[in-house]
PDB file of N, CA and C in Angstrom:
ATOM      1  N   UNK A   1       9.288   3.438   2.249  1.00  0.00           N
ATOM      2  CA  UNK A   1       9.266   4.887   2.357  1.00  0.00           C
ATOM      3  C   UNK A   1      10.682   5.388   2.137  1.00  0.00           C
ATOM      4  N   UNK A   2      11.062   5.967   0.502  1.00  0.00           N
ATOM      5  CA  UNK A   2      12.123   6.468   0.814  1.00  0.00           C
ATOM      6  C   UNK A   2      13.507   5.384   0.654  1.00  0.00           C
ATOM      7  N   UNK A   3      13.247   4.546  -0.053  1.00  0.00           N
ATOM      8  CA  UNK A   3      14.107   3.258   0.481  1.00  0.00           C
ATOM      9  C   UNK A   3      14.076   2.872   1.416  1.00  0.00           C
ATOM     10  N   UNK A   4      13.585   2.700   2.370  1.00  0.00           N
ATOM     11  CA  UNK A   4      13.059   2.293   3.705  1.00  0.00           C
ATOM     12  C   UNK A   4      11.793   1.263   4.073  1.00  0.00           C
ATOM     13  N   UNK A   5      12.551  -0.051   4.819  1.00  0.00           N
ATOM     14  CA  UNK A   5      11.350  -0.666   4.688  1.00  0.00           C
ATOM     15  C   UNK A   5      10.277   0.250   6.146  1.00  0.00           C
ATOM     16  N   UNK A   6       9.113   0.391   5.932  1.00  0.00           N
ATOM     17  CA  UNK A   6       8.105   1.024   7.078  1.00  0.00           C
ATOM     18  C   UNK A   6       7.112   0.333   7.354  1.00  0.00           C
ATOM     19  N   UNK A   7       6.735  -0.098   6.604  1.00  0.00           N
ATOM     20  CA  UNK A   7       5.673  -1.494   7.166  1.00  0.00           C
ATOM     21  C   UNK A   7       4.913  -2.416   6.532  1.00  0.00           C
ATOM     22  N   UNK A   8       4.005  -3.157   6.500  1.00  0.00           N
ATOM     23  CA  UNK A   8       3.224  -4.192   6.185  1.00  0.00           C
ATOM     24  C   UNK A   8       1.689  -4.194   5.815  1.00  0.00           C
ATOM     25  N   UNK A   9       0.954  -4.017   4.932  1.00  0.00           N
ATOM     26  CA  UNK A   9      -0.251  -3.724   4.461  1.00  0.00           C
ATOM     27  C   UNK A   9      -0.486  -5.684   4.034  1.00  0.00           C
ATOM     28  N   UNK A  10      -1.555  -5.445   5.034  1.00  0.00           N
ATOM     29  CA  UNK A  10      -2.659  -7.026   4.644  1.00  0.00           C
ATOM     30  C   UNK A  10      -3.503  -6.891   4.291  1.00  0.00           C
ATOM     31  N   UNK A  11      -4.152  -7.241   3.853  1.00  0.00           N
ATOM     32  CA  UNK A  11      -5.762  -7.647   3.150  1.00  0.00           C
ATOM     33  C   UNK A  11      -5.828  -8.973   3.574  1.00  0.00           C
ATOM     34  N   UNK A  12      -7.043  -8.669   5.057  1.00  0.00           N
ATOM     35  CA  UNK A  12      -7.800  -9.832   5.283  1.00  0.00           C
ATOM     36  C   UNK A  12      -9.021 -10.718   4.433  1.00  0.00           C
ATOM     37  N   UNK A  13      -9.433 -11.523   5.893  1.00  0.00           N
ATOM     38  CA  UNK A  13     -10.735 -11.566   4.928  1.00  0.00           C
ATOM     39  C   UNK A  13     -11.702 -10.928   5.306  1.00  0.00           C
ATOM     40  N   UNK A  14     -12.970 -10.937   4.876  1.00  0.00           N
ATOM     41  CA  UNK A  14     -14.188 -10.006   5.266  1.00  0.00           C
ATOM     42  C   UNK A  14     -14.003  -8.577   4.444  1.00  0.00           C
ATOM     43  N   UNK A  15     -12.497  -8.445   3.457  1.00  0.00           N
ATOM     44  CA  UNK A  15     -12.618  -7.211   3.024  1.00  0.00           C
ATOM     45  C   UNK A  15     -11.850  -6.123   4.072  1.00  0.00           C
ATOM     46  N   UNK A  16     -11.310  -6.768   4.778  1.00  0.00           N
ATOM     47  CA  UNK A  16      -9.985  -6.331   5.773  1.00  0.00           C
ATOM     48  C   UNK A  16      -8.759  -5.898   5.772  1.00  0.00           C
ATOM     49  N   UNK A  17      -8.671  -4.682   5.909  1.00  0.00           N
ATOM     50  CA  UNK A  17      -7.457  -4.295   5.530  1.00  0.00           C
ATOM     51  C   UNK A  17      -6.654  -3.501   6.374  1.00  0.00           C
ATOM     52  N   UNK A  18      -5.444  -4.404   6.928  1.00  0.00           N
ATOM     53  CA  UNK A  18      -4.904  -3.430   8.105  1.00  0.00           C
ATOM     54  C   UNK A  18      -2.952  -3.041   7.473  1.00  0.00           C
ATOM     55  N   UNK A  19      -2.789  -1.704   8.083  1.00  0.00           N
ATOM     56  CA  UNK A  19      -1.156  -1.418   8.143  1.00  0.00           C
ATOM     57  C   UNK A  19      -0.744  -1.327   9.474  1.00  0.00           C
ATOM     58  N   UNK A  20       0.387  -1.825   9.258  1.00  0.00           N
ATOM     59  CA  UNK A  20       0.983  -2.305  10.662  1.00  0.00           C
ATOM     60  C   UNK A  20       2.408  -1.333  10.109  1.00  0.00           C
ATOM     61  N   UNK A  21       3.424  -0.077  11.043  1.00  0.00           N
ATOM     62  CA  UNK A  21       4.366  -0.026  10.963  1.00  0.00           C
ATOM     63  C   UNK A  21       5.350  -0.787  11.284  1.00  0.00           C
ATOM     64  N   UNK A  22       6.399  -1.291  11.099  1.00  0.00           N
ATOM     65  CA  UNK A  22       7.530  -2.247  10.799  1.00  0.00           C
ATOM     66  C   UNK A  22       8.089  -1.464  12.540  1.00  0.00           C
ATOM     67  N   UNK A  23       8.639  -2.202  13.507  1.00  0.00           N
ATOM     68  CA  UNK A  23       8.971  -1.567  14.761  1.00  0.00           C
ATOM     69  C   UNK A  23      10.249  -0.986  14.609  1.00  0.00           C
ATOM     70  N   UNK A  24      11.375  -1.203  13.854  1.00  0.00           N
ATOM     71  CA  UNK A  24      12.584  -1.004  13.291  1.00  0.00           C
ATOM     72  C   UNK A  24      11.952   0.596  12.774  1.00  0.00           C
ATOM     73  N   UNK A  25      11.664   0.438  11.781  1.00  0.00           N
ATOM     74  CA  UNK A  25      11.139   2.177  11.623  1.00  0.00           C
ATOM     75  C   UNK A  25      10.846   2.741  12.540  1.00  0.00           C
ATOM     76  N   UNK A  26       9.539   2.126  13.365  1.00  0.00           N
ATOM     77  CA  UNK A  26       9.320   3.576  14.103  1.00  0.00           C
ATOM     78  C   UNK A  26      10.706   4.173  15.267  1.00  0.00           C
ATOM     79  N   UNK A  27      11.039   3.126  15.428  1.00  0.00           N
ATOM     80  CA  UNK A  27      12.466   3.704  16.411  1.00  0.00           C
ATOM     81  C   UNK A  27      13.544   4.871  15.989  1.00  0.00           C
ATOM     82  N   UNK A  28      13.938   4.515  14.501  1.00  0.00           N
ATOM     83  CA  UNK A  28      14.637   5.933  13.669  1.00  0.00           C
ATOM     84  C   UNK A  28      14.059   6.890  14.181  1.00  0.00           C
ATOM     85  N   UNK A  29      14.971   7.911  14.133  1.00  0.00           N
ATOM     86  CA  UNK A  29      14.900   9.055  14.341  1.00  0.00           C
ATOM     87  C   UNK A  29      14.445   9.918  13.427  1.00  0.00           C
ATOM     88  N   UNK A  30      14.431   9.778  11.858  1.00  0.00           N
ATOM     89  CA  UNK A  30      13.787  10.062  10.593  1.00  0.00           C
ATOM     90  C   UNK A  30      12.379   9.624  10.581  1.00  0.00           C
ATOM     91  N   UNK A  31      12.014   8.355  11.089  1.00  0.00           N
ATOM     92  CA  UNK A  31      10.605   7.903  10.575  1.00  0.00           C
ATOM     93  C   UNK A  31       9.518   9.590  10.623  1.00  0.00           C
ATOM     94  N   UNK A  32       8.933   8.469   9.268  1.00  0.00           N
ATOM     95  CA  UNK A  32       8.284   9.739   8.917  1.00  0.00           C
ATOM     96  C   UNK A  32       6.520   8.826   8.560  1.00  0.00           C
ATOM     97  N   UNK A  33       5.437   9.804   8.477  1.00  0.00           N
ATOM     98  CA  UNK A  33       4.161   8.761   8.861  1.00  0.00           C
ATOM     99  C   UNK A  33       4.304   8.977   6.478  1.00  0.00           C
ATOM    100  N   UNK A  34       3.706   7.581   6.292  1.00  0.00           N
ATOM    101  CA  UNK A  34       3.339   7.564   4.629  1.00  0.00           C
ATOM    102  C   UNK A  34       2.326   8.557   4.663  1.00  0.00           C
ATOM    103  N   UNK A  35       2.092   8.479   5.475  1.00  0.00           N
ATOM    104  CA  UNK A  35       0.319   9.489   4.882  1.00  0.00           C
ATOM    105  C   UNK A  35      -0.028   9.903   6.170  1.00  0.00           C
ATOM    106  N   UNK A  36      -0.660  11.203   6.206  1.00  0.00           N
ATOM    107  CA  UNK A  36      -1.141  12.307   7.295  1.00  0.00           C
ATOM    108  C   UNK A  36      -2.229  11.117   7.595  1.00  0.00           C
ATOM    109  N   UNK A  37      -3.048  10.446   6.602  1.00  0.00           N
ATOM    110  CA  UNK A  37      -4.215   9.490   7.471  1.00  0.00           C
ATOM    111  C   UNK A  37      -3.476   8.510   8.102  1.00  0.00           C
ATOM    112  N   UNK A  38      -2.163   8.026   8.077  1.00  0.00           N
ATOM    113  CA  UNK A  38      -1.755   6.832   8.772  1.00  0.00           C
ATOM    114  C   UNK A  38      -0.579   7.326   9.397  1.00  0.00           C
ATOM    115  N   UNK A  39      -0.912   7.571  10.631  1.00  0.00           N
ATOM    116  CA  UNK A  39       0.333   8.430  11.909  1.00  0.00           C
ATOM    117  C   UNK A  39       0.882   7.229  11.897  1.00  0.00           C
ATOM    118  N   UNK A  40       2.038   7.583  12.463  1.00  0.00           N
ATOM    119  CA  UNK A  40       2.875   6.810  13.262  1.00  0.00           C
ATOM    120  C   UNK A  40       2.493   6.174  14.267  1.00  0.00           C
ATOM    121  N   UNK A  41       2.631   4.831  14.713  1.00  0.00           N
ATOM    122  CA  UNK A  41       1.590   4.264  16.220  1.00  0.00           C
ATOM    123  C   UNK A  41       2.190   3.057  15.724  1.00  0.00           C
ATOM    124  N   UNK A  42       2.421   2.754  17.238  1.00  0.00           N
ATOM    125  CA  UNK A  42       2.553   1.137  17.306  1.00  0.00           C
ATOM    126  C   UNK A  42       1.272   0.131  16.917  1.00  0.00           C
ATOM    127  N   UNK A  43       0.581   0.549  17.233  1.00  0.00           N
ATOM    128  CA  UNK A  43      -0.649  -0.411  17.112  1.00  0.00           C
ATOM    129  C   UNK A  43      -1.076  -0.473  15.446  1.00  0.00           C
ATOM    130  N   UNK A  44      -1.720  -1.405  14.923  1.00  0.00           N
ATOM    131  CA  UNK A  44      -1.975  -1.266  13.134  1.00  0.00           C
ATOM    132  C   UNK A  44      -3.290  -0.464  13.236  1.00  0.00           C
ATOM    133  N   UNK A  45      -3.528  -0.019  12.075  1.00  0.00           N
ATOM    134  CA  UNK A  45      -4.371   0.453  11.333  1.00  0.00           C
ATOM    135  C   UNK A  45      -5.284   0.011  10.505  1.00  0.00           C
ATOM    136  N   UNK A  46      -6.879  -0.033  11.112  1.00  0.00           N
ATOM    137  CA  UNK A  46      -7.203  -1.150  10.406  1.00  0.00           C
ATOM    138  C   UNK A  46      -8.395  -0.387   9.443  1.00  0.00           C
ATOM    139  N   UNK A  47      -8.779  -0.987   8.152  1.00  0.00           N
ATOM    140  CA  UNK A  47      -9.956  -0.488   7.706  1.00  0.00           C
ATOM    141  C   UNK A  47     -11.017  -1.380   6.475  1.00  0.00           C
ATOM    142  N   UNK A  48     -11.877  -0.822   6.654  1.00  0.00           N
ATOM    143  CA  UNK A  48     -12.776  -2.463   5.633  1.00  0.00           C
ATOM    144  C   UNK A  48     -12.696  -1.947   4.385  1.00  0.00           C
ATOM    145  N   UNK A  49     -12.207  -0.622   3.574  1.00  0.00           N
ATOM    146  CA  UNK A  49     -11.585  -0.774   2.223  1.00  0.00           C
ATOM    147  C   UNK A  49     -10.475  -0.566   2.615  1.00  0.00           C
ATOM    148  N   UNK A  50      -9.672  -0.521   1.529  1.00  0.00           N
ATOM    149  CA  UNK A  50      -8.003   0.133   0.878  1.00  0.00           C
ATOM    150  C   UNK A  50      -7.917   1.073   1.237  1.00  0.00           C
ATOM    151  N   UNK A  51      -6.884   1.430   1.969  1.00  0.00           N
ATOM    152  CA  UNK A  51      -6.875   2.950   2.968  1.00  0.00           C
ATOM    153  C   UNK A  51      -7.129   3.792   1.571  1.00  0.00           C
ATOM    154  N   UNK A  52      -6.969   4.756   2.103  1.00  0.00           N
ATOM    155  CA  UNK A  52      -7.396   5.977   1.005  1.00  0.00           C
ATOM    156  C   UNK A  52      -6.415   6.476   0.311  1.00  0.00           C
ATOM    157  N   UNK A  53      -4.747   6.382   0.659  1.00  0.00           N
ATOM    158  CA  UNK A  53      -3.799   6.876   0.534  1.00  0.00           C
ATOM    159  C   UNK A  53      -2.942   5.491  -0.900  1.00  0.00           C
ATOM    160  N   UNK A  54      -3.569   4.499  -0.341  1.00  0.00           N
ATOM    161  CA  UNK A  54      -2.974   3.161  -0.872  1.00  0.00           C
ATOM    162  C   UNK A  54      -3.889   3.106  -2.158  1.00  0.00           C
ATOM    163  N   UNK A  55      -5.107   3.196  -1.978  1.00  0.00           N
ATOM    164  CA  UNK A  55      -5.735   3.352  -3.179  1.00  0.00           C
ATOM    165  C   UNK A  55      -5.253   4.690  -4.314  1.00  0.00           C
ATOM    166  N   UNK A  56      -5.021   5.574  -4.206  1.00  0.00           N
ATOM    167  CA  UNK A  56      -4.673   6.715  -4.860  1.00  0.00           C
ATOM    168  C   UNK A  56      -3.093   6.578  -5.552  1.00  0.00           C
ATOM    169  N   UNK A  57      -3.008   5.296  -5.309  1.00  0.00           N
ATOM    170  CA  UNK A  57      -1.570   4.849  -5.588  1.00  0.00           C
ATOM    171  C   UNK A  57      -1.489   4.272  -7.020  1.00  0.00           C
ATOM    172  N   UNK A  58      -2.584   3.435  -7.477  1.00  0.00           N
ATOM    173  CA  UNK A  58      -3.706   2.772  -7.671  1.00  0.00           C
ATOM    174  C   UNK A  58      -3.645   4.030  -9.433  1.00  0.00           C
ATOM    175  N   UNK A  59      -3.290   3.418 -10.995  1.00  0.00           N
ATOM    176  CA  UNK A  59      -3.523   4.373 -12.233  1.00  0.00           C
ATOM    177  C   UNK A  59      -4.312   4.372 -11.929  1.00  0.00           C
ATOM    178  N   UNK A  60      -5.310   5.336 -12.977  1.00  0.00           N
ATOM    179  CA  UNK A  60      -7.040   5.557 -13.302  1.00  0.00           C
ATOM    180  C   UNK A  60      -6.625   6.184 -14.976  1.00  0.00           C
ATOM    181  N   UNK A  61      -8.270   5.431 -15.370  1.00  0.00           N
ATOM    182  CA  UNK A  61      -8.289   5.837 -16.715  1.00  0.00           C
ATOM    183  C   UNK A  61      -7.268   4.934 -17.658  1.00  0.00           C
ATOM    184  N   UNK A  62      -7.554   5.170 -18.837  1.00  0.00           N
ATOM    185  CA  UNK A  62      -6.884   4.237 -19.639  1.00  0.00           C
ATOM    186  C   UNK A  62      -5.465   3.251 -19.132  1.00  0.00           C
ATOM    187  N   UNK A  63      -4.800   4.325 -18.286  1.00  0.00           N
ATOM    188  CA  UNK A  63      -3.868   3.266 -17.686  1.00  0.00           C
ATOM    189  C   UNK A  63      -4.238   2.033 -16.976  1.00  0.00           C
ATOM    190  N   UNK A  64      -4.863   2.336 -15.883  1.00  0.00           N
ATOM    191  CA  UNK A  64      -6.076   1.422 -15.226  1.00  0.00           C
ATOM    192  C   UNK A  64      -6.207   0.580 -16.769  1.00  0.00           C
ATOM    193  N   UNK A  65      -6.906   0.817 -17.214  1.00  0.00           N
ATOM    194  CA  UNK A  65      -7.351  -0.147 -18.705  1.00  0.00           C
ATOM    195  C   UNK A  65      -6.233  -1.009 -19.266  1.00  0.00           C
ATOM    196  N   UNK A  66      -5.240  -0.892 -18.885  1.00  0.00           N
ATOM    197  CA  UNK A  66      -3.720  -1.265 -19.764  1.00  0.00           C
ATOM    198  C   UNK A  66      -3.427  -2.527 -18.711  1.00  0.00           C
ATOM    199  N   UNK A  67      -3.702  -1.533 -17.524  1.00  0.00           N
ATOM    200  CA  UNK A  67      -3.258  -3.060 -16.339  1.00  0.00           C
ATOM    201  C   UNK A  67      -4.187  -3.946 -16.126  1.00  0.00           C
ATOM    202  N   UNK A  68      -5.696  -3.594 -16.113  1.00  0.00           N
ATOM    203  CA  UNK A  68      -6.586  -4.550 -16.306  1.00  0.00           C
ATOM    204  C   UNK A  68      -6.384  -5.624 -17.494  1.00  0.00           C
ATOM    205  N   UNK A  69      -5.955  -5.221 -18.661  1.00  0.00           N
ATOM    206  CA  UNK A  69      -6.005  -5.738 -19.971  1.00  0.00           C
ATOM    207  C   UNK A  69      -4.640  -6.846 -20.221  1.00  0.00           C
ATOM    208  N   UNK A  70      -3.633  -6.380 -19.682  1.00  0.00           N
ATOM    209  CA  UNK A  70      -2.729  -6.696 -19.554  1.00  0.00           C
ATOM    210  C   UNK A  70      -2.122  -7.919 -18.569  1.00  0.00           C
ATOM    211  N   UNK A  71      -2.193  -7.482 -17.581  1.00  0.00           N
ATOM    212  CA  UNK A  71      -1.901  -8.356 -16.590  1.00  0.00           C
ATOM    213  C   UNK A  71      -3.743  -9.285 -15.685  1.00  0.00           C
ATOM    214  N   UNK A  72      -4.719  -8.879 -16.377  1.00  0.00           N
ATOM    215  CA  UNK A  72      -5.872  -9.402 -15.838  1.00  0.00           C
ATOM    216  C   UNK A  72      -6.535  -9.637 -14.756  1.00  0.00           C
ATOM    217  N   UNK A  73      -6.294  -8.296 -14.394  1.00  0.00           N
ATOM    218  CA  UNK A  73      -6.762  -8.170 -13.020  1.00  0.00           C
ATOM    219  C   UNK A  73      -8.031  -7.057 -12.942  1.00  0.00           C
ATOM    220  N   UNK A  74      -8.620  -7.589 -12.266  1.00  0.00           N
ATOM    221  CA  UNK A  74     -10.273  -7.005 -12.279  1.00  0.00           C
ATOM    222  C   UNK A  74      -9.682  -5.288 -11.584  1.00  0.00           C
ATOM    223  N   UNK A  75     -10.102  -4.465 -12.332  1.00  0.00           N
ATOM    224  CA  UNK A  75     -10.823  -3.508 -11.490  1.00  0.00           C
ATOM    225  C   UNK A  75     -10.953  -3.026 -10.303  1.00  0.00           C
ATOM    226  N   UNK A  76     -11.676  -4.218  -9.528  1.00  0.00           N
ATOM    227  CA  UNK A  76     -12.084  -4.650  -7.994  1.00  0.00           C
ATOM    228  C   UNK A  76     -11.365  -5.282  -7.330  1.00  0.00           C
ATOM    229  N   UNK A  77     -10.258  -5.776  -7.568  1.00  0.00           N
ATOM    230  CA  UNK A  77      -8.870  -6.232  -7.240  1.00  0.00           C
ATOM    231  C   UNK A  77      -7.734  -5.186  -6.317  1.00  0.00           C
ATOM    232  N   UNK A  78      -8.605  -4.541  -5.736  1.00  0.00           N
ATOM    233  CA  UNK A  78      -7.323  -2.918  -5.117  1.00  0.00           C
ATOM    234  C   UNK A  78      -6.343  -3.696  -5.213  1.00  0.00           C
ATOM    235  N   UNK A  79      -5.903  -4.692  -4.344  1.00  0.00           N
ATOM    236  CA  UNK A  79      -4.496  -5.210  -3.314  1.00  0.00           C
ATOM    237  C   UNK A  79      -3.936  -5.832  -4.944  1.00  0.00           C
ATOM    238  N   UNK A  80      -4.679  -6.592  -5.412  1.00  0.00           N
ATOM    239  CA  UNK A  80      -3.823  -6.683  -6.804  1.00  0.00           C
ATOM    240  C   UNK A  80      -3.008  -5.579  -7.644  1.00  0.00           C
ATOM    241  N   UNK A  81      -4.194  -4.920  -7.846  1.00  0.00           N
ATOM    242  CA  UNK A  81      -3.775  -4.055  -8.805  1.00  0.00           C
ATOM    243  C   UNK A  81      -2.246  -3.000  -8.265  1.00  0.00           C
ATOM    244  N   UNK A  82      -2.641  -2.716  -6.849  1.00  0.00           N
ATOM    245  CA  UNK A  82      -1.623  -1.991  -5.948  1.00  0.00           C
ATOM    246  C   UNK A  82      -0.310  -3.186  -5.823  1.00  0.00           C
ATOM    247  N   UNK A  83      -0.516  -4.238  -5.803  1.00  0.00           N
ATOM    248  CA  UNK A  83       0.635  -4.978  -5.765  1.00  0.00           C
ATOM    249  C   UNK A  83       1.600  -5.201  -7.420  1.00  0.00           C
ATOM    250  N   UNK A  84       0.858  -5.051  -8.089  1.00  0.00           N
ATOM    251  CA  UNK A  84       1.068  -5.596  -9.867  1.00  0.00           C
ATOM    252  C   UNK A  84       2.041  -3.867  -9.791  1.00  0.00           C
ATOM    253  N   UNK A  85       0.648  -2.586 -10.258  1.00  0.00           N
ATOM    254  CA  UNK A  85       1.357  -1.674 -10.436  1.00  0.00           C
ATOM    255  C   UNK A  85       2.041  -0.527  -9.493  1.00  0.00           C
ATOM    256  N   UNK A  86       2.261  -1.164  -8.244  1.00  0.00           N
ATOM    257  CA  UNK A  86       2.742   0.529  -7.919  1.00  0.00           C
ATOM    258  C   UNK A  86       4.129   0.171  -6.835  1.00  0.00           C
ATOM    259  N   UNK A  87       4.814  -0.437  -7.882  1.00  0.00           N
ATOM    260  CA  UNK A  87       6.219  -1.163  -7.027  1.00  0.00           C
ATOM    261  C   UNK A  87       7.070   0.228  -7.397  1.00  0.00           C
ATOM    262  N   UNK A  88       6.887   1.211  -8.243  1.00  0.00           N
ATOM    263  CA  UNK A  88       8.087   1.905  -8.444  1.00  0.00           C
ATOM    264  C   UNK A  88       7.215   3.025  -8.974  1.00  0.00           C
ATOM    265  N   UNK A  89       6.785   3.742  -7.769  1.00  0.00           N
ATOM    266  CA  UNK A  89       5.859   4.776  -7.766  1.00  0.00           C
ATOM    267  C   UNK A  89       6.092   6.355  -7.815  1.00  0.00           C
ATOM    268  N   UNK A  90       5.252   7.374  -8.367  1.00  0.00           N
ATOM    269  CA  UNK A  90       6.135   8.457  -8.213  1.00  0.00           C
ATOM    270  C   UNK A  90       5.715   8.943  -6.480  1.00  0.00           C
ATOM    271  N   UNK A  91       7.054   9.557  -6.232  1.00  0.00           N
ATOM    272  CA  UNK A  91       6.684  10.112  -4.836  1.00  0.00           C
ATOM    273  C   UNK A  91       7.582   9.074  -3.741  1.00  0.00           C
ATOM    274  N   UNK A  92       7.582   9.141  -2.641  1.00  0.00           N
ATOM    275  CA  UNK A  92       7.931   8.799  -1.883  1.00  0.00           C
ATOM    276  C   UNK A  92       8.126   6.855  -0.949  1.00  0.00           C
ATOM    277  N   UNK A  93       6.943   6.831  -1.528  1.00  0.00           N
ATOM    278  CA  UNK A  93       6.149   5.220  -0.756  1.00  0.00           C
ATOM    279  C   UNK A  93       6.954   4.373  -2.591  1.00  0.00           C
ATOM    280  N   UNK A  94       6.926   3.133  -2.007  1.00  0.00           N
ATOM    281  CA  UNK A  94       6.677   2.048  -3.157  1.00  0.00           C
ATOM    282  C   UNK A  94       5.463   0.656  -2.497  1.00  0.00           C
ATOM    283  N   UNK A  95       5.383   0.113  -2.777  1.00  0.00           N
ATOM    284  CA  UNK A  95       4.570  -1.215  -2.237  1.00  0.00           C
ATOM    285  C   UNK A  95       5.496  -2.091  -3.236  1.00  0.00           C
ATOM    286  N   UNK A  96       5.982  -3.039  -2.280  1.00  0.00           N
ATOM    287  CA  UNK A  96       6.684  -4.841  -3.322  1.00  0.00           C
ATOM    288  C   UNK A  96       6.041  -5.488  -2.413  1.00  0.00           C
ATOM    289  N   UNK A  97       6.001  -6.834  -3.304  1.00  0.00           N
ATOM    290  CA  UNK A  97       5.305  -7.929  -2.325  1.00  0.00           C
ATOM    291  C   UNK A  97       6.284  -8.486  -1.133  1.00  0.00           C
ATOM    292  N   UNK A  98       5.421  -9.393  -0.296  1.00  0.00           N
ATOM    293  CA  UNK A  98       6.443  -9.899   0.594  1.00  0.00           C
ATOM    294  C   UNK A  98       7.296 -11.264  -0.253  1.00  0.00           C
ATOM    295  N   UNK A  99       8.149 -11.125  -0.100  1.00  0.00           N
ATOM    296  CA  UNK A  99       8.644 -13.276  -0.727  1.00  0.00           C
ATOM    297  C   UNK A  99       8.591 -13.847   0.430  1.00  0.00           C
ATOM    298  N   UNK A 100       7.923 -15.122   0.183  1.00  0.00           N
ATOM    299  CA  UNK A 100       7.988 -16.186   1.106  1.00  0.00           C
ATOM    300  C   UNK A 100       8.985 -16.606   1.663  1.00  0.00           C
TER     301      UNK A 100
END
């Protein structure tokens, strides 16, 4: 957020998908929530699709088609596709992967 690391998005299994804020953020005095659906809270956020905010992150339309085509990733792949394209996003948020 912002150059700021804010937190951690998993994809379980079962189609599981929780955000957890980073505890270092929420302590700043700036923290700010990514999305009106995902407040600020210690506790994660959990949901059985791609939050709604993370998906919208997510091309559509021929672009969608370019990254499917391109890098070969299904469609139905949210956490892929959100991990492949939306490292350098317009707006505020980025998503990078974690490195091991």
């Amino acid at each position: 957020m912002r150059e700021q690391f804010a937190g951690i998005l998993t994809e379980g299994g079962a189609e599981n998908y929780i955000f957890q804020y980073d505890t270092d953020y929420l302590n700043r005095k700036d923290a700010k929530a990514v999305s009106l659906t995902l407040p600020l809270q210690k506790a994660p956020h959990e949901s059985r699709v791609l939050f709604p905010f993370f998906d919208g992150l997510i091309p559509e339309g021929w672009l969608l088609d370019i990254a499917e085509n391109n890098w070969k990733i299904s469609k139905k792949d949210r956490m892929g596709l959100l991990l492949t394209c939306c490292k350098d996003c317009i707006g505020a948020v980025s998503v990078q992967p974690m490195e091991d």
